[in-house]
C-alpha atoms as a PDB file:
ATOM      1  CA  UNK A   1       5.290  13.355  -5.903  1.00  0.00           C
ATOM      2  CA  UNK A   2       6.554  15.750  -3.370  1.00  0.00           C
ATOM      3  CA  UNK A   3       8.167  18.013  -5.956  1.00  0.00           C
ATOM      4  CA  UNK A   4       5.218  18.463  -7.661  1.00  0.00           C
ATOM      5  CA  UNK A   5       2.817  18.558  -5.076  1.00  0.00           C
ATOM      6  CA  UNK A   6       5.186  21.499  -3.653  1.00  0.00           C
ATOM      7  CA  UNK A   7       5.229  23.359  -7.583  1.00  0.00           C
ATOM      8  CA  UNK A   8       1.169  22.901  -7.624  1.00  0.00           C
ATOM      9  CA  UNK A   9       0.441  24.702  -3.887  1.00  0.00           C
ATOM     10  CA  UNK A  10       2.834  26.933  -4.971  1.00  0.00           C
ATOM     11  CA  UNK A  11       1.353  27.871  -8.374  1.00  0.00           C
ATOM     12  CA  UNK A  12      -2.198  28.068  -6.182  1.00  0.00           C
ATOM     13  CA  UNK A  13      -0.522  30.312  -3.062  1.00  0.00           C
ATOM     14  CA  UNK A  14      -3.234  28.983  -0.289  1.00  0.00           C
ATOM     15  CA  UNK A  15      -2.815  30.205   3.305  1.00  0.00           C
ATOM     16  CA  UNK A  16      -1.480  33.447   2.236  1.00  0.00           C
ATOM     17  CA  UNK A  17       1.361  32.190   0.545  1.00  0.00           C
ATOM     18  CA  UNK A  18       0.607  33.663  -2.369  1.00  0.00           C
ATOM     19  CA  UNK A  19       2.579  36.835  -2.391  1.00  0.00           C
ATOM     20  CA  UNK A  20       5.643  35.294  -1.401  1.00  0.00           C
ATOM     21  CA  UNK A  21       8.562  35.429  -3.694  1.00  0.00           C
ATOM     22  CA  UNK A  22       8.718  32.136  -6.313  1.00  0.00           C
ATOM     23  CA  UNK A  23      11.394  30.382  -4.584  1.00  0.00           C
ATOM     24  CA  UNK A  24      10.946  31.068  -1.259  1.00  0.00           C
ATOM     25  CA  UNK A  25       7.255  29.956  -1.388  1.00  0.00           C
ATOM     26  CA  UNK A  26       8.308  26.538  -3.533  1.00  0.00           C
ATOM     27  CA  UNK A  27      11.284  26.048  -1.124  1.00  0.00           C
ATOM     28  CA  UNK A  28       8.631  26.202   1.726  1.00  0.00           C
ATOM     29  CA  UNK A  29       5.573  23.959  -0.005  1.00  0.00           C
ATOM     30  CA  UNK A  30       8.336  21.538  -0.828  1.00  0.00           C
ATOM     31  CA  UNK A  31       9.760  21.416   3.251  1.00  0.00           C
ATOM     32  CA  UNK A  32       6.261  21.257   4.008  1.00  0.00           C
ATOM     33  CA  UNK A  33       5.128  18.060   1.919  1.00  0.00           C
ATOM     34  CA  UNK A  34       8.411  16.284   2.941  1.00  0.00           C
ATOM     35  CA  UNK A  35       7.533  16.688   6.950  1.00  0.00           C
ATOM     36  CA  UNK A  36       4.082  15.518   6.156  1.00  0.00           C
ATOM     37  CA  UNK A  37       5.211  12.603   3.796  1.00  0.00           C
ATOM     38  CA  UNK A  38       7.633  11.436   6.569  1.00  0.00           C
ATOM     39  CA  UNK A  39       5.297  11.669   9.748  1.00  0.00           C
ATOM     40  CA  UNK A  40       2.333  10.118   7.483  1.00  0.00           C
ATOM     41  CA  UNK A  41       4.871   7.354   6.404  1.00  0.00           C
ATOM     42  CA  UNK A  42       5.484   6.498  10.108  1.00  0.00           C
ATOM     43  CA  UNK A  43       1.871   6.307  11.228  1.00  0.00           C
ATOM     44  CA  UNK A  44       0.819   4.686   7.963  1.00  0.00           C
ATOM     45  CA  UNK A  45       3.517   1.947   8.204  1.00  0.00           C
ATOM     46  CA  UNK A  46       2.396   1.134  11.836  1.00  0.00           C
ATOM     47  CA  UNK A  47      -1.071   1.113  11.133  1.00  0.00           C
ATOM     48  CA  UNK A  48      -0.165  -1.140   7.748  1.00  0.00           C
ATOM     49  CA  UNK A  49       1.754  -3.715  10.126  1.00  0.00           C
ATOM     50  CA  UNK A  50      -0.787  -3.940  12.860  1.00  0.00           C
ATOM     51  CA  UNK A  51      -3.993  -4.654   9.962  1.00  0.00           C
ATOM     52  CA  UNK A  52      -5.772  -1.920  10.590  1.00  0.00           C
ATOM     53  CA  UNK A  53      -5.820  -0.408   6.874  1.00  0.00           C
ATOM     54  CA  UNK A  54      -7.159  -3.845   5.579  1.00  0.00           C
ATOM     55  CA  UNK A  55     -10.512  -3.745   7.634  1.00  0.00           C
ATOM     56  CA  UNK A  56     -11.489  -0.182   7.149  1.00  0.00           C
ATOM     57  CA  UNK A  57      -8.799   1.579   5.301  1.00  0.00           C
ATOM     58  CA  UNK A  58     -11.188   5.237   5.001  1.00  0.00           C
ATOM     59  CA  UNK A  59     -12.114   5.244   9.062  1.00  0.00           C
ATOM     60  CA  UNK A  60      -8.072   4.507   9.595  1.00  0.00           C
ATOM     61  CA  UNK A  61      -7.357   7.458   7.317  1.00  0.00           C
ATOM     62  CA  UNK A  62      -8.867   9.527   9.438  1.00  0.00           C
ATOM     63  CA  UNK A  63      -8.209   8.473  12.084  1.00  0.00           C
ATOM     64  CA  UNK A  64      -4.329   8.519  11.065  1.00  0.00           C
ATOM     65  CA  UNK A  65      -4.845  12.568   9.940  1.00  0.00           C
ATOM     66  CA  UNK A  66      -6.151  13.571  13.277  1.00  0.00           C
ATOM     67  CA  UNK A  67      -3.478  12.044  14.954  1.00  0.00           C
ATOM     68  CA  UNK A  68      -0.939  13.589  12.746  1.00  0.00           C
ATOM     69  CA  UNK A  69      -2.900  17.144  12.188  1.00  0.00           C
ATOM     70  CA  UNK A  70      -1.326  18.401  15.741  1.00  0.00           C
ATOM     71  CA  UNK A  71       2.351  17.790  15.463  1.00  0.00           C
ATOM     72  CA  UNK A  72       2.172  18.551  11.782  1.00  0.00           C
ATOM     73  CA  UNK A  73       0.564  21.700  12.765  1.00  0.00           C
ATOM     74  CA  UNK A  74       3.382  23.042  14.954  1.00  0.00           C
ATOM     75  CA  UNK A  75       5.995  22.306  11.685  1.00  0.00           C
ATOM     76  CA  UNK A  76       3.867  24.534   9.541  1.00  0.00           C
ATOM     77  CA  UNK A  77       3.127  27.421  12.362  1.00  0.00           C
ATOM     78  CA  UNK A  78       6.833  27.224  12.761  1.00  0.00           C
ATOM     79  CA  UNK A  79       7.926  27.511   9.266  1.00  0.00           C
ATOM     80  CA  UNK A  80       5.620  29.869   8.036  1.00  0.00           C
ATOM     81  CA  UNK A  81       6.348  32.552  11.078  1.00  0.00           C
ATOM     82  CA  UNK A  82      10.311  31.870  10.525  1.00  0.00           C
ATOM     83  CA  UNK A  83       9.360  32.434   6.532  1.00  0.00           C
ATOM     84  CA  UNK A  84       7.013  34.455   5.977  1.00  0.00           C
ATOM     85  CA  UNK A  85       6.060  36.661   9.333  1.00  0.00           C
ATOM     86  CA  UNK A  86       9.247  37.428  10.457  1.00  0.00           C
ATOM     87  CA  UNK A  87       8.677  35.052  13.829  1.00  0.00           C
ATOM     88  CA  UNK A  88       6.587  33.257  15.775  1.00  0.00           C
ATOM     89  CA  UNK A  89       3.390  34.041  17.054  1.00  0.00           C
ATOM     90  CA  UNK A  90       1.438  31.532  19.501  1.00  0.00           C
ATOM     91  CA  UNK A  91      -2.137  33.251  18.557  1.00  0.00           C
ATOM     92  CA  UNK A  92      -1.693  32.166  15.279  1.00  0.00           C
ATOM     93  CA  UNK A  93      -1.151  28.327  15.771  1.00  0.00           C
ATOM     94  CA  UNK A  94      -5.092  27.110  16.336  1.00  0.00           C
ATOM     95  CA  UNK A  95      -5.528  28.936  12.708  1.00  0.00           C
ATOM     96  CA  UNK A  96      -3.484  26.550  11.175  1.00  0.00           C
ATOM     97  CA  UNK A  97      -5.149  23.299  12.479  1.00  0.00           C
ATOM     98  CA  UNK A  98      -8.215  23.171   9.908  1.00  0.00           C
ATOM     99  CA  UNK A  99      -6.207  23.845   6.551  1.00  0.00           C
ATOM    100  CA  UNK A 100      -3.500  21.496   8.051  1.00  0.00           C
ATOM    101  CA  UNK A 101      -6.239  18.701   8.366  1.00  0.00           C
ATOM    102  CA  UNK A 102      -7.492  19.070   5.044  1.00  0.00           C
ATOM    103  CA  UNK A 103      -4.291  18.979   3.738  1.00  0.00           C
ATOM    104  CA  UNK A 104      -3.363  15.928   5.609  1.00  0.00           C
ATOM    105  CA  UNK A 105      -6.749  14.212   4.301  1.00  0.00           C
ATOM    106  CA  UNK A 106      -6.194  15.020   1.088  1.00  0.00           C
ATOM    107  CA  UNK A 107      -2.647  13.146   0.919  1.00  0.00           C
ATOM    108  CA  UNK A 108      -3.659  10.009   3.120  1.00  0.00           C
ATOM    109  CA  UNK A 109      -6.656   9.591   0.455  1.00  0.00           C
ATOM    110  CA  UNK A 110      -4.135   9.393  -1.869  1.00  0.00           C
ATOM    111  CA  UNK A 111      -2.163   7.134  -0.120  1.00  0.00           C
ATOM    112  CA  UNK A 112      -5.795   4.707   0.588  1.00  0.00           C
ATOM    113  CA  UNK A 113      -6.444   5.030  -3.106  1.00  0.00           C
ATOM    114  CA  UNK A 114      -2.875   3.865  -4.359  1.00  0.00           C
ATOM    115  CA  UNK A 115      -3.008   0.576  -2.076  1.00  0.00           C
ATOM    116  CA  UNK A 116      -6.098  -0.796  -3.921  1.00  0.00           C
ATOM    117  CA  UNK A 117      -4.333  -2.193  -6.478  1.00  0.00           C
ATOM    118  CA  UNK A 118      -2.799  -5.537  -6.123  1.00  0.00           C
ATOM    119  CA  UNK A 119       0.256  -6.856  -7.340  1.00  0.00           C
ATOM    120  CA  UNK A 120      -0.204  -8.677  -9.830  1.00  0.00           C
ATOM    121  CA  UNK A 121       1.886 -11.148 -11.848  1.00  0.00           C
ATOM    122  CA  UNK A 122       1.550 -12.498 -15.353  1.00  0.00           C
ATOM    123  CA  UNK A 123       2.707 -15.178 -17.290  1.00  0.00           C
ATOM    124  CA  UNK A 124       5.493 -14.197 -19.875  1.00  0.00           C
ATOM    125  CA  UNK A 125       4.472 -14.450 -23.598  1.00  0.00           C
ATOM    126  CA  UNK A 126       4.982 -18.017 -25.285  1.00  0.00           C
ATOM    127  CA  UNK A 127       4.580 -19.713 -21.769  1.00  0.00           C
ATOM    128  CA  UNK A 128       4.541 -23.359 -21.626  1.00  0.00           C
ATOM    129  CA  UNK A 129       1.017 -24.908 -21.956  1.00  0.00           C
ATOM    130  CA  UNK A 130      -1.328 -26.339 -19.295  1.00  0.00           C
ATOM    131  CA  UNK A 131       0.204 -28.625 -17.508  1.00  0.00           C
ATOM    132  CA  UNK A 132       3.873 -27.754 -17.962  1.00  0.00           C
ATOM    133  CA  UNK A 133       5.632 -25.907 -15.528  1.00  0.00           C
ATOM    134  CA  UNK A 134       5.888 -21.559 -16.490  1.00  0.00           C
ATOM    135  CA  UNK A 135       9.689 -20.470 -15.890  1.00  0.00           C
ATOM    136  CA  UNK A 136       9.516 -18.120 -12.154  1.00  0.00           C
ATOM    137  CA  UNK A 137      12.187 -17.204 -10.772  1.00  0.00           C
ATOM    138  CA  UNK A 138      10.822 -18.051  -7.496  1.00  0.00           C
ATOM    139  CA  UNK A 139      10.170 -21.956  -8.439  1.00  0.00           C
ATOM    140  CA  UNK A 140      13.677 -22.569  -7.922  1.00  0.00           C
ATOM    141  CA  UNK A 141      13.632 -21.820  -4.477  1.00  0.00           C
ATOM    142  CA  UNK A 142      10.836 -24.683  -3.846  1.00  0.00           C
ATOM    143  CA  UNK A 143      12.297 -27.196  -1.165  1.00  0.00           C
ATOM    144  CA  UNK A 144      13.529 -30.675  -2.621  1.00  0.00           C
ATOM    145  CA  UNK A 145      10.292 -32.021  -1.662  1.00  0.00           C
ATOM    146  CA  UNK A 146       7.867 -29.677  -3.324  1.00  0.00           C
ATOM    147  CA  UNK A 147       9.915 -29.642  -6.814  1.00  0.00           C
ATOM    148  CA  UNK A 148       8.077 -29.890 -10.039  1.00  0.00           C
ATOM    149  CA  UNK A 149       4.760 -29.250  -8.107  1.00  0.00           C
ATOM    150  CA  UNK A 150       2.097 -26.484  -9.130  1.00  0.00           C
ATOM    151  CA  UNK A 151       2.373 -24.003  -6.793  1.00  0.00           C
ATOM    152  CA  UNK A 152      -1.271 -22.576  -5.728  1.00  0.00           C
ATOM    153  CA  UNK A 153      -0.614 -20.009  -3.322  1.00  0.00           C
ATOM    154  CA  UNK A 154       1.957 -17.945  -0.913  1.00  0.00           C
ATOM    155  CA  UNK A 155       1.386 -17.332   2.797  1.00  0.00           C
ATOM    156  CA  UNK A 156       3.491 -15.109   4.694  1.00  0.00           C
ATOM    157  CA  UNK A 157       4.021 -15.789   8.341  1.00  0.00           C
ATOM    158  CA  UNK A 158       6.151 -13.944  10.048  1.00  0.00           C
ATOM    159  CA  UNK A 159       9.706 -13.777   8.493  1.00  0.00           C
ATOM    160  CA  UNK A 160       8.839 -16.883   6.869  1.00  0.00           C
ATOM    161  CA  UNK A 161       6.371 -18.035   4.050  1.00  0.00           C
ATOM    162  CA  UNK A 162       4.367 -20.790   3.685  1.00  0.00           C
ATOM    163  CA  UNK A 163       3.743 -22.823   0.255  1.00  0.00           C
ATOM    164  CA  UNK A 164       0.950 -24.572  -0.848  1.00  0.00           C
ATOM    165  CA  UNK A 165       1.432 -26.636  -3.689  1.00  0.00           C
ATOM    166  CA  UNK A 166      -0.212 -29.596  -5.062  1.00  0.00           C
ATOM    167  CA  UNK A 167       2.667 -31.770  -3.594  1.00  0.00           C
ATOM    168  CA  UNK A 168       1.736 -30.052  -0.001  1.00  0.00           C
ATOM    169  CA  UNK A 169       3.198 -27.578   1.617  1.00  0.00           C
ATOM    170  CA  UNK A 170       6.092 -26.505   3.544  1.00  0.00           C
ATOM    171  CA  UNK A 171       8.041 -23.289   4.475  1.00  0.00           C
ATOM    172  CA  UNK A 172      11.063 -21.149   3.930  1.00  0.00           C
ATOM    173  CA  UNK A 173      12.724 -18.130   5.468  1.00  0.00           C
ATOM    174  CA  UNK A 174      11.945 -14.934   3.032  1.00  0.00           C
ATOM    175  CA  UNK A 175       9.507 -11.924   2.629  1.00  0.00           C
ATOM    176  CA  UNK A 176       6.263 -11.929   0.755  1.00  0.00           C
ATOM    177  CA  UNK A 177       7.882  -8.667  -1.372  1.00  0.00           C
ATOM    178  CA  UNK A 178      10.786 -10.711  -2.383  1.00  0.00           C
ATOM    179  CA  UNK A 179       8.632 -13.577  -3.476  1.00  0.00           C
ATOM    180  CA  UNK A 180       6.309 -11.324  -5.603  1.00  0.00           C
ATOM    181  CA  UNK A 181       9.806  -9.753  -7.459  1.00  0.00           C
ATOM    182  CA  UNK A 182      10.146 -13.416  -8.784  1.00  0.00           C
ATOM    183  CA  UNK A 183       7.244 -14.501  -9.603  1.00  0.00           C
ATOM    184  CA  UNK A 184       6.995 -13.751 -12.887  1.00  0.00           C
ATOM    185  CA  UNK A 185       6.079 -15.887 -15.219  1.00  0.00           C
ATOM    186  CA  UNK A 186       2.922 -17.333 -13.048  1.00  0.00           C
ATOM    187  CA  UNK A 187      -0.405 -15.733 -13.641  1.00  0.00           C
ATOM    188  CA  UNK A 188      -1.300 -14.828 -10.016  1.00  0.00           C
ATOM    189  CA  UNK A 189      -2.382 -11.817  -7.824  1.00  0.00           C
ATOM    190  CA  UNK A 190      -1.960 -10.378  -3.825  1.00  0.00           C
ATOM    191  CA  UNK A 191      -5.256 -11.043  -2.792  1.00  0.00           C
ATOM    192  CA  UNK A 192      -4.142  -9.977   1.071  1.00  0.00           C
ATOM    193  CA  UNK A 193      -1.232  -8.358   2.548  1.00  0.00           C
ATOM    194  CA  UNK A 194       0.178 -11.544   3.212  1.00  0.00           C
ATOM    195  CA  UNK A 195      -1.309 -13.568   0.134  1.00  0.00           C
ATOM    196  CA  UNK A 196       0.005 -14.709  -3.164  1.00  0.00           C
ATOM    197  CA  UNK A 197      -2.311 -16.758  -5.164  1.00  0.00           C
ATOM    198  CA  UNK A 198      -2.140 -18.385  -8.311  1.00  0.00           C
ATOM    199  CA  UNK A 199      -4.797 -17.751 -10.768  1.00  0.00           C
ATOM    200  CA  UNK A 200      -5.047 -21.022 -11.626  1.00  0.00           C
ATOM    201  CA  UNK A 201      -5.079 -22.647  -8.603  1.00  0.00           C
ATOM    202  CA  UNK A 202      -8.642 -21.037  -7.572  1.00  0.00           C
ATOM    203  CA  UNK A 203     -11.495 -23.123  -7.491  1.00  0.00           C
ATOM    204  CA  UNK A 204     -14.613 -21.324  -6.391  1.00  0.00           C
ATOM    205  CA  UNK A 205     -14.821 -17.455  -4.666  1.00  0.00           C
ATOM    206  CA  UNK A 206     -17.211 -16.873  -1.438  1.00  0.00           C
ATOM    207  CA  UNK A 207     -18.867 -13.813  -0.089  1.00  0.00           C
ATOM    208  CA  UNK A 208     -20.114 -13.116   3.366  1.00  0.00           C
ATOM    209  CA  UNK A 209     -20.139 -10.119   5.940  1.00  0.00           C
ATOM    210  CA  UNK A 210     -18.664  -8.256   3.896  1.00  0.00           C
ATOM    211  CA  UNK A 211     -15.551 -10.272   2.938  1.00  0.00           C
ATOM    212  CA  UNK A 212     -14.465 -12.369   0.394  1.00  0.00           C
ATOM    213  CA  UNK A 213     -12.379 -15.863   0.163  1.00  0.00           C
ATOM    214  CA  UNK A 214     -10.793 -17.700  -2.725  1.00  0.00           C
ATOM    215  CA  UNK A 215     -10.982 -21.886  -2.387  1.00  0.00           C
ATOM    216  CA  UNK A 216      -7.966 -23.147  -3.704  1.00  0.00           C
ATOM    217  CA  UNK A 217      -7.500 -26.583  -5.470  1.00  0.00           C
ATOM    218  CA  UNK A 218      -6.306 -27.915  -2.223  1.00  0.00           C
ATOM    219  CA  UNK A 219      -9.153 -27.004   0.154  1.00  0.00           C
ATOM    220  CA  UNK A 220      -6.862 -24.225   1.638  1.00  0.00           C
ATOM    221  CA  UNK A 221      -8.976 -20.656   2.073  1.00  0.00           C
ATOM    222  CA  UNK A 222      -6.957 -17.511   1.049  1.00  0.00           C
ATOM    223  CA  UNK A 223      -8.613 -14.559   2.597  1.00  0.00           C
ATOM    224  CA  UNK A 224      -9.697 -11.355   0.123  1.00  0.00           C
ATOM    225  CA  UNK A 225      -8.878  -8.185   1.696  1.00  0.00           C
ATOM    226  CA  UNK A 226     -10.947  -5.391   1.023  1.00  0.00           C
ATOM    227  CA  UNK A 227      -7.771  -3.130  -0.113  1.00  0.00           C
ATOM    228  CA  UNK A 228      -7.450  -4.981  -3.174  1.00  0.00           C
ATOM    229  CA  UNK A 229     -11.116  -6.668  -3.188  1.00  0.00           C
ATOM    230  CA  UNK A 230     -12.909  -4.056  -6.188  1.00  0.00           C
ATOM    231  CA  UNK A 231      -9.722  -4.381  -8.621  1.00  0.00           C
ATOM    232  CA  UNK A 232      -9.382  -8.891  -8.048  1.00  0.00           C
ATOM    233  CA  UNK A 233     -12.969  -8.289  -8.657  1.00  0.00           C
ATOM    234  CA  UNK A 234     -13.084  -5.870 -11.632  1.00  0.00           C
ATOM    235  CA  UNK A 235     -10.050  -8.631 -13.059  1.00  0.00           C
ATOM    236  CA  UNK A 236     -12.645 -11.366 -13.338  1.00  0.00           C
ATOM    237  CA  UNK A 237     -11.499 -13.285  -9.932  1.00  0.00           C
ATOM    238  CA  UNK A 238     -14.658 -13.579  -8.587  1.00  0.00           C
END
């Protein structure tokens, strides 16, 4: 991503970069998109932890460039007078801040776009029929009291997740991206950042200001984030 990113604003030569010998200018683009992939990393990350990209993922994209357009505005000032002017001049900086936004949009757009789609799992071919129990990876680590049920769904809370199964629920110590590696096998789908559900296991799908809930065979509500909300619902979920 970064690699080619760098080869296409190099092939383009915006911001005067054009002239610029091949490798200096691809050496440059390529610094460039790695500062701006770390620092948008950070601030994504923290505003992924504290749920803000789950109620209004475009307004938090924003939001997220402005903050970064400043200090990712000095690393680009910087390296292009050390590159390509020979040093720095201060009257140049403000110039940079608009093509540094746009920039910055562009790439946290992206990074919106790509977290639309949930992860999904899928039976495996010749599964076992209704009624039998698929082969996951992530059944055998059911507590002794929840083995051999149907598992419906996968809360995580905290370091911990929560099961809910037709035999009831209960909890064990490990992260909702672990669980997902091994749950193959089971036809089911991340509904929320901290969601598993089984396909199966739904009973009836609700809509109301503006979000969306899945009723599971147990009563328990699993909430629909918006993030992943148009592709459950292009999938046939609700």
């Amino acid at each position: 991503m970064i690699l080619a990113s760098g080869l296409f604003m190099t092939l383009v030569g915006p911001f005067g970069t054009g002239g610029a010998p091949f490798w200096t200018s691809l050496a440059y683009w390529i610094g460039m998109m790695t500062a701006g992939t770390v620092l948008a990393n950070i601030i994504v990350r923290l505003a992924v932890r504290l749920d803000l990209f789950e109620r209004r993922p475009w307004l938090w994209a924003v939001l997220v460039a402005l903050v970064m357009t400043p200090p990712q505005t000095v690393v680009v000032w910087a390296a292009s007078g050390l590159t390509f002017q020979g040093g720095l001049n201060l009257a140049l900086l403000p110039g940079y801040g608009p093509p540094v936004l746009l920039v910055t949009l562009a790439m946290l757009a992206i990074t919106v776009l790509t977290q639309r789609t949930p992860i999904q799992t899928h039976a495996a071919p010749g599964s076992p029929a209704p009624g039998e129990t698929p082969a996951a990876p992530f059944l055998d680590r059911l507590p002794p009291k929840l083995k051999g049920a149907e598992l419906h769904a996968i809360q995580a809370e905290d370091h911990y997740l929560r099961l809910h199964t037709s035999h009831g629920q209960d909890i064990i110590l490990m992260r909702l991206a672990d669980a997902l590696a091994e749950l193959r096998g089971l036809e089911g789908a991340q509904v929320h950042r901290s969601w598993w559900v089984a396909r199966d296991a739904v009973v009836s799908a609700e809509r109301g200001n503006g979000r969306a809930s899945l009723t599971l065979k147990t009563g328990a509500i699993a909430p629909v984030s918006r993030t992943y909300a148009q592709a459950l619902r292009a999938a046939g979920w609700y």
